[in-house]
C-alpha atoms as a PDB file:
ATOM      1  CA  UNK A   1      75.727  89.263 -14.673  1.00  0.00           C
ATOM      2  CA  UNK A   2      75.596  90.942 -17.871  1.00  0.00           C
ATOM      3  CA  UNK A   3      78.960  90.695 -19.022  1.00  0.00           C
ATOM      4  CA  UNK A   4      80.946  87.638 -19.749  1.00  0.00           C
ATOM      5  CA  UNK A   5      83.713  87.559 -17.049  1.00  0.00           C
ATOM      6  CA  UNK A   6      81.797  90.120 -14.624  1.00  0.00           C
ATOM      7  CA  UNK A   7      80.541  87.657 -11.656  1.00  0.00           C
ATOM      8  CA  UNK A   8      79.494  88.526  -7.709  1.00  0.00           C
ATOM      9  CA  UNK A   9      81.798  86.784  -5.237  1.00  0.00           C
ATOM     10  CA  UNK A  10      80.069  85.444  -1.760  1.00  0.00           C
ATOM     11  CA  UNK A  11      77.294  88.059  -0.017  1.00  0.00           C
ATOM     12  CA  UNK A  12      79.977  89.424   2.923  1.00  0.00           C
ATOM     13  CA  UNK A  13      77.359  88.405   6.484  1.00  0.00           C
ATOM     14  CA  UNK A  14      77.396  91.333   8.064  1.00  0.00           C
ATOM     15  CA  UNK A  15      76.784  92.946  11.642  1.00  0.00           C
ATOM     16  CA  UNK A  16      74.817  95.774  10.737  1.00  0.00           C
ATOM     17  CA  UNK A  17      73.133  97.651   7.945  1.00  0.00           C
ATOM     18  CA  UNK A  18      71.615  94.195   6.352  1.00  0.00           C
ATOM     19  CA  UNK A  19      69.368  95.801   4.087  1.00  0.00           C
ATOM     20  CA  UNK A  20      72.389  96.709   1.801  1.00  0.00           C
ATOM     21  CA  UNK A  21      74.262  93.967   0.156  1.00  0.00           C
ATOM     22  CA  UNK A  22      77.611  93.523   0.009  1.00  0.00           C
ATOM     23  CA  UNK A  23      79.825  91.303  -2.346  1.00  0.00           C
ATOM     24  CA  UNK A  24      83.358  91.355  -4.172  1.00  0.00           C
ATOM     25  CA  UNK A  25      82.799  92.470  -7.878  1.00  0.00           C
ATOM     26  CA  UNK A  26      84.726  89.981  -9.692  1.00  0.00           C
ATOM     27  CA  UNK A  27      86.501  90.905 -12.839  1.00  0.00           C
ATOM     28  CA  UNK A  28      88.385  87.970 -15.032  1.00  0.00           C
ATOM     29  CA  UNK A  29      89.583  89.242 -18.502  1.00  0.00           C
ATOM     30  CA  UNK A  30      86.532  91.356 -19.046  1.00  0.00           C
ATOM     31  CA  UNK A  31      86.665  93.125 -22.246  1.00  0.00           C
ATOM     32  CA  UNK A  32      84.288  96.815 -23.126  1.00  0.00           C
ATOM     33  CA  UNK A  33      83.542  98.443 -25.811  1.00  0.00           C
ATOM     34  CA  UNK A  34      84.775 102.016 -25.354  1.00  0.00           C
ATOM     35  CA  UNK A  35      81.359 103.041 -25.282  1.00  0.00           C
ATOM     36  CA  UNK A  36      81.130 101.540 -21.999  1.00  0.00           C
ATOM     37  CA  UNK A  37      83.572 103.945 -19.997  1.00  0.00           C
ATOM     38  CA  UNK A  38      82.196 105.789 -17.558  1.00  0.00           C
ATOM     39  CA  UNK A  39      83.124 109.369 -18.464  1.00  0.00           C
ATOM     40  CA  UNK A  40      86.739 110.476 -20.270  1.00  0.00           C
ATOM     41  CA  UNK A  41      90.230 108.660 -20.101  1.00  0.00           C
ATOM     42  CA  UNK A  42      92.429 109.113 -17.225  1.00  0.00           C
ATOM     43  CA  UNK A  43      89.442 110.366 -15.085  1.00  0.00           C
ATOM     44  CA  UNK A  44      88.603 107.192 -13.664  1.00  0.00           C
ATOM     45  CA  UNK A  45      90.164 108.419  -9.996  1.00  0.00           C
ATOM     46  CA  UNK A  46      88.234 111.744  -9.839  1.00  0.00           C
ATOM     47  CA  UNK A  47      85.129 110.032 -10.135  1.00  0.00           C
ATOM     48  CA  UNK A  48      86.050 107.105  -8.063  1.00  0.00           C
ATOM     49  CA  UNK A  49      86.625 110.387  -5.474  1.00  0.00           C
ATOM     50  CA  UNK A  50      83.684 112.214  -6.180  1.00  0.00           C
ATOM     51  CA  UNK A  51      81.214 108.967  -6.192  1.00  0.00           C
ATOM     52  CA  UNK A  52      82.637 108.130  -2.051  1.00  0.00           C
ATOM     53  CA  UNK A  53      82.224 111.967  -1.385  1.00  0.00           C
ATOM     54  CA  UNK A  54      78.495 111.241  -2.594  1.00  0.00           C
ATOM     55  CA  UNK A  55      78.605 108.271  -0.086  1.00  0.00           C
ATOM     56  CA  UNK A  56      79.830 109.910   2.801  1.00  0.00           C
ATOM     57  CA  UNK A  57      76.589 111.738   3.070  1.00  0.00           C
ATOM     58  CA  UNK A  58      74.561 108.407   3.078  1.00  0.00           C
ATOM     59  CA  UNK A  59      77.078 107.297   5.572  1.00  0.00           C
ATOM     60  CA  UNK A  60      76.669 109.936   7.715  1.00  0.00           C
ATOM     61  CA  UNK A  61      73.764 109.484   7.860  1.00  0.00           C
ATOM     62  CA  UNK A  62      73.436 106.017   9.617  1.00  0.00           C
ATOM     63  CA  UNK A  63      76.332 107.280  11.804  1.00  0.00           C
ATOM     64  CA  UNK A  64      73.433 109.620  13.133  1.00  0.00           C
ATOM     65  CA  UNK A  65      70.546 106.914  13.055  1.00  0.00           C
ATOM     66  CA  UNK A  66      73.284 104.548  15.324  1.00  0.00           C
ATOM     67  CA  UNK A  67      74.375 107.354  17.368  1.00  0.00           C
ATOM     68  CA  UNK A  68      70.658 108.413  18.133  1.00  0.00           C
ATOM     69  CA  UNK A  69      70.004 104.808  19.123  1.00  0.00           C
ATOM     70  CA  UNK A  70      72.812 105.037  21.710  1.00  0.00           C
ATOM     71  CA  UNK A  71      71.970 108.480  22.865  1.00  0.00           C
ATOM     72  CA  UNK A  72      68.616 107.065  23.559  1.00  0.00           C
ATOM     73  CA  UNK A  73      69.574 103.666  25.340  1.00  0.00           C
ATOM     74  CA  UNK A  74      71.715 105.508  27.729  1.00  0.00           C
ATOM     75  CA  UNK A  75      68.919 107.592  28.451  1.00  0.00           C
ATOM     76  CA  UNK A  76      66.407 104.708  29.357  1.00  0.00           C
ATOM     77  CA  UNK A  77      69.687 103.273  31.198  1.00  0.00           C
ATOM     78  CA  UNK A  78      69.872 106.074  33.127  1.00  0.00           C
ATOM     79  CA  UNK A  79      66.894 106.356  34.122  1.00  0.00           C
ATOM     80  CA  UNK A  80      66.245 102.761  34.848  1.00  0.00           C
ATOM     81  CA  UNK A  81      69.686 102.258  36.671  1.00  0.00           C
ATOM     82  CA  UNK A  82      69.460 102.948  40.643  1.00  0.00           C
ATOM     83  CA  UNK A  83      72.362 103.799  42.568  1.00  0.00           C
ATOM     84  CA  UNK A  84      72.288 105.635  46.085  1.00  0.00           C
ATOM     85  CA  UNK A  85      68.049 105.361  45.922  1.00  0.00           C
ATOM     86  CA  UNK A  86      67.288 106.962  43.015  1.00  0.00           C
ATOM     87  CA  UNK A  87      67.931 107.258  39.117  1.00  0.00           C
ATOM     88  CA  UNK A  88      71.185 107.991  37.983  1.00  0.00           C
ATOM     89  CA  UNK A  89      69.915 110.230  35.576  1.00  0.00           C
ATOM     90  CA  UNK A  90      69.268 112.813  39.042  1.00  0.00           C
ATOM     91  CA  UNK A  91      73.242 112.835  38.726  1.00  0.00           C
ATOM     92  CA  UNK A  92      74.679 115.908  37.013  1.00  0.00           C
ATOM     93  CA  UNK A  93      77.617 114.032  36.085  1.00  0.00           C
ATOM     94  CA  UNK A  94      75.554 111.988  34.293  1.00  0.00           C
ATOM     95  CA  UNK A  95      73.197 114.565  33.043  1.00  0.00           C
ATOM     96  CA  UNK A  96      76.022 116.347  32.221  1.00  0.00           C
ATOM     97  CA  UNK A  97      77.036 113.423  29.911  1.00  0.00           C
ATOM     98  CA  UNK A  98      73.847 112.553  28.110  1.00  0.00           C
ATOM     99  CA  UNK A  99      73.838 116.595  27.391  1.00  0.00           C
ATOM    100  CA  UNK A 100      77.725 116.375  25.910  1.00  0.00           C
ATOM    101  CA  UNK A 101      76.056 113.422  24.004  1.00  0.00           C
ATOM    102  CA  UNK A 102      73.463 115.180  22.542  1.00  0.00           C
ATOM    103  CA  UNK A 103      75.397 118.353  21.678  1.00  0.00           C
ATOM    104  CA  UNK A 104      77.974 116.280  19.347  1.00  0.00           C
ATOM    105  CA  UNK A 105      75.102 114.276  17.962  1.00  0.00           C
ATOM    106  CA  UNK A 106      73.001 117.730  17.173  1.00  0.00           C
ATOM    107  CA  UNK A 107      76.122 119.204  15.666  1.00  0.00           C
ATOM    108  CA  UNK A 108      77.097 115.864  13.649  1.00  0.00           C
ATOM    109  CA  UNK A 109      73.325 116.024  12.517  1.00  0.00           C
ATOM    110  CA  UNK A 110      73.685 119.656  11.281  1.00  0.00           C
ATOM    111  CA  UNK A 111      76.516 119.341   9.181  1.00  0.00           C
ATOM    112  CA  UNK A 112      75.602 116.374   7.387  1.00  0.00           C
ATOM    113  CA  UNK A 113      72.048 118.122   6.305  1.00  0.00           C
ATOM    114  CA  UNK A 114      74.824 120.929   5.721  1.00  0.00           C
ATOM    115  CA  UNK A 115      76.494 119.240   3.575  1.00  0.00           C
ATOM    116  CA  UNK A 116      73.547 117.197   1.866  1.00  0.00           C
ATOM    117  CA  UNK A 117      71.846 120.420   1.132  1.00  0.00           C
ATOM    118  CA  UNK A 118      75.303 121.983  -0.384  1.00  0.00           C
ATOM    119  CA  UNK A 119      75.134 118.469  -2.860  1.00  0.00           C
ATOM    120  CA  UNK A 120      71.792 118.946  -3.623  1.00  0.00           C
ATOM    121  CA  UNK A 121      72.481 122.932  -4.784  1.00  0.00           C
ATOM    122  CA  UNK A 122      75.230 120.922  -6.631  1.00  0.00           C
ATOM    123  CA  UNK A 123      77.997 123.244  -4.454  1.00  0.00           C
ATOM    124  CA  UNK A 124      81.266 122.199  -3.794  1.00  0.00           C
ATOM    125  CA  UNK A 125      80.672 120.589   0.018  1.00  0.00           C
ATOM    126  CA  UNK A 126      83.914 117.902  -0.123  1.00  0.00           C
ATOM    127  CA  UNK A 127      86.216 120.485   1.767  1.00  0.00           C
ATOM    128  CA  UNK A 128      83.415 122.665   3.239  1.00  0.00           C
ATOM    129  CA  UNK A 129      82.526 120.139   6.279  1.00  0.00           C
ATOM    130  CA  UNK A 130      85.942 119.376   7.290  1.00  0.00           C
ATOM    131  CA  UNK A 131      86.872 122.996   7.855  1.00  0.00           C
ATOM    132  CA  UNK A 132      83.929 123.402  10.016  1.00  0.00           C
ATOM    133  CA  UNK A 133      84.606 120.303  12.237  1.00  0.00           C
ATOM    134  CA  UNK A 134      87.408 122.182  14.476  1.00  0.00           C
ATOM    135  CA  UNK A 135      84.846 125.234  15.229  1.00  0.00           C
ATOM    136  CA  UNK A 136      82.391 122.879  16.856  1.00  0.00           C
ATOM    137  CA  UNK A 137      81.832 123.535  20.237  1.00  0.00           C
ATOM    138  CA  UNK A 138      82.484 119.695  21.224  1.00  0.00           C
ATOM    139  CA  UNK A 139      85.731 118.580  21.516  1.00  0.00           C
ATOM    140  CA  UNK A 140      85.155 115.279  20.431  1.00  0.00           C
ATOM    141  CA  UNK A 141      83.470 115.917  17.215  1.00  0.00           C
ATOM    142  CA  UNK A 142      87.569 116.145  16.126  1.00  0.00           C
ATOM    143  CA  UNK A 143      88.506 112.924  18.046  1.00  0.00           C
ATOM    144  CA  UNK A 144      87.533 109.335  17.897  1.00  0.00           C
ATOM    145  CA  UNK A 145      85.013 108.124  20.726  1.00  0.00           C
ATOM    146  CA  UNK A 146      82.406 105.774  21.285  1.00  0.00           C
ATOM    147  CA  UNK A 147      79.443 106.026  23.693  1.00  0.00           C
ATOM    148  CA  UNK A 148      81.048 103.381  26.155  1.00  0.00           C
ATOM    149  CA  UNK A 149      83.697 105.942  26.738  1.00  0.00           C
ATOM    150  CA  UNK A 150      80.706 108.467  27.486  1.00  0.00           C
ATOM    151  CA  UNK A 151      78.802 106.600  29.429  1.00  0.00           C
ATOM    152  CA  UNK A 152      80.476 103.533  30.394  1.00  0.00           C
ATOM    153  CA  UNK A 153      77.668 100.933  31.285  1.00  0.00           C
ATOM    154  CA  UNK A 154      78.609  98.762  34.332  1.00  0.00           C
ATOM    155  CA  UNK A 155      76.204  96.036  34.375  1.00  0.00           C
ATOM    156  CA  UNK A 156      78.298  94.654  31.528  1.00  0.00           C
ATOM    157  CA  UNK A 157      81.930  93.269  31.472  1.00  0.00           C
ATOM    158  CA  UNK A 158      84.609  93.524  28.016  1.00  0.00           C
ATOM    159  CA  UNK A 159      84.429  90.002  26.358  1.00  0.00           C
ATOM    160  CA  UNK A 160      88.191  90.051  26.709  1.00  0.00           C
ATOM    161  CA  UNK A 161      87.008  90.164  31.113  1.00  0.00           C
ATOM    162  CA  UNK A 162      84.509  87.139  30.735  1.00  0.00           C
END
């Protein structure tokens, strides 16, 4: 590192997103010169704050990338899956799914580019993107839920079943 006292802790082994590293910054009696502060005294917060609104973009982001991949393994799933001789993607219950699925991932995808285009015109776009979320037209675009509770996959049993 380039400061006495300024060390990385162990690389964290993670599940996903591999290509970015991730470590504990370790800080033991580490002394700057005050030409080393990152903008003016008693600021520190607010640009702690701004720097993870920043982030949330990026974040966003691979929420979509994941959330595509889903979209589009249900999708070969249902049409590879057989149940009463043909597809289950002939259901409209499950049609009717994969479309609910696509809707909150379109909608997710728009307001990200929303508000990555509002950064980018260097626009407020912290409080912008929350106050759209309850005019969606998906209700759960404003609740937690995962694509198992969309389309639950059979073929495959909770590790907590096994």
């Amino acid at each position: 590192m380039p400061h006495p006292g300024v060390s990385l802790g162990k690389k964290e082994d993670k599940l996903g997103i591999r290509a970015s590293s991730t470590a504990n910054l370790i800080l033991e009696d580490v002394r700057l010169p005050p030409q080393s502060m990152l903008g003016q005294p008693g600021m520190g917060f607010k640009i702690a704050m701004q720097t993870l609104d920043s982030g949330r973009i990026g974040i966003a982001a691979q929420a979509l990338g994941i959330g595509q991949a889903a979209l589009d393994c249900a999708a070969d799933y249902a049409q590879k899956r057989s149940a009463f001789g043909a597809p289950i993607a002939k259901l409209q219950a499950i049609q009717f799914k994969l479309a609910d699925m696509s809707l909150a991932l379109e909608s997710a995808r728009l307001l990200t580019w929303r508000a990555a285009m509002l950064r980018d015109s260097r626009k407020p776009y912290s409080k912008v993107i929350p106050s759209l979320m309850p005019t969606l037209p998906y209700p759960h675009c404003n609740t937690h839920t995962t694509v198992s509770d969309e389309f639950p996959i059979p073929s495959r049993k909770p590790r907590w079943q096994s």
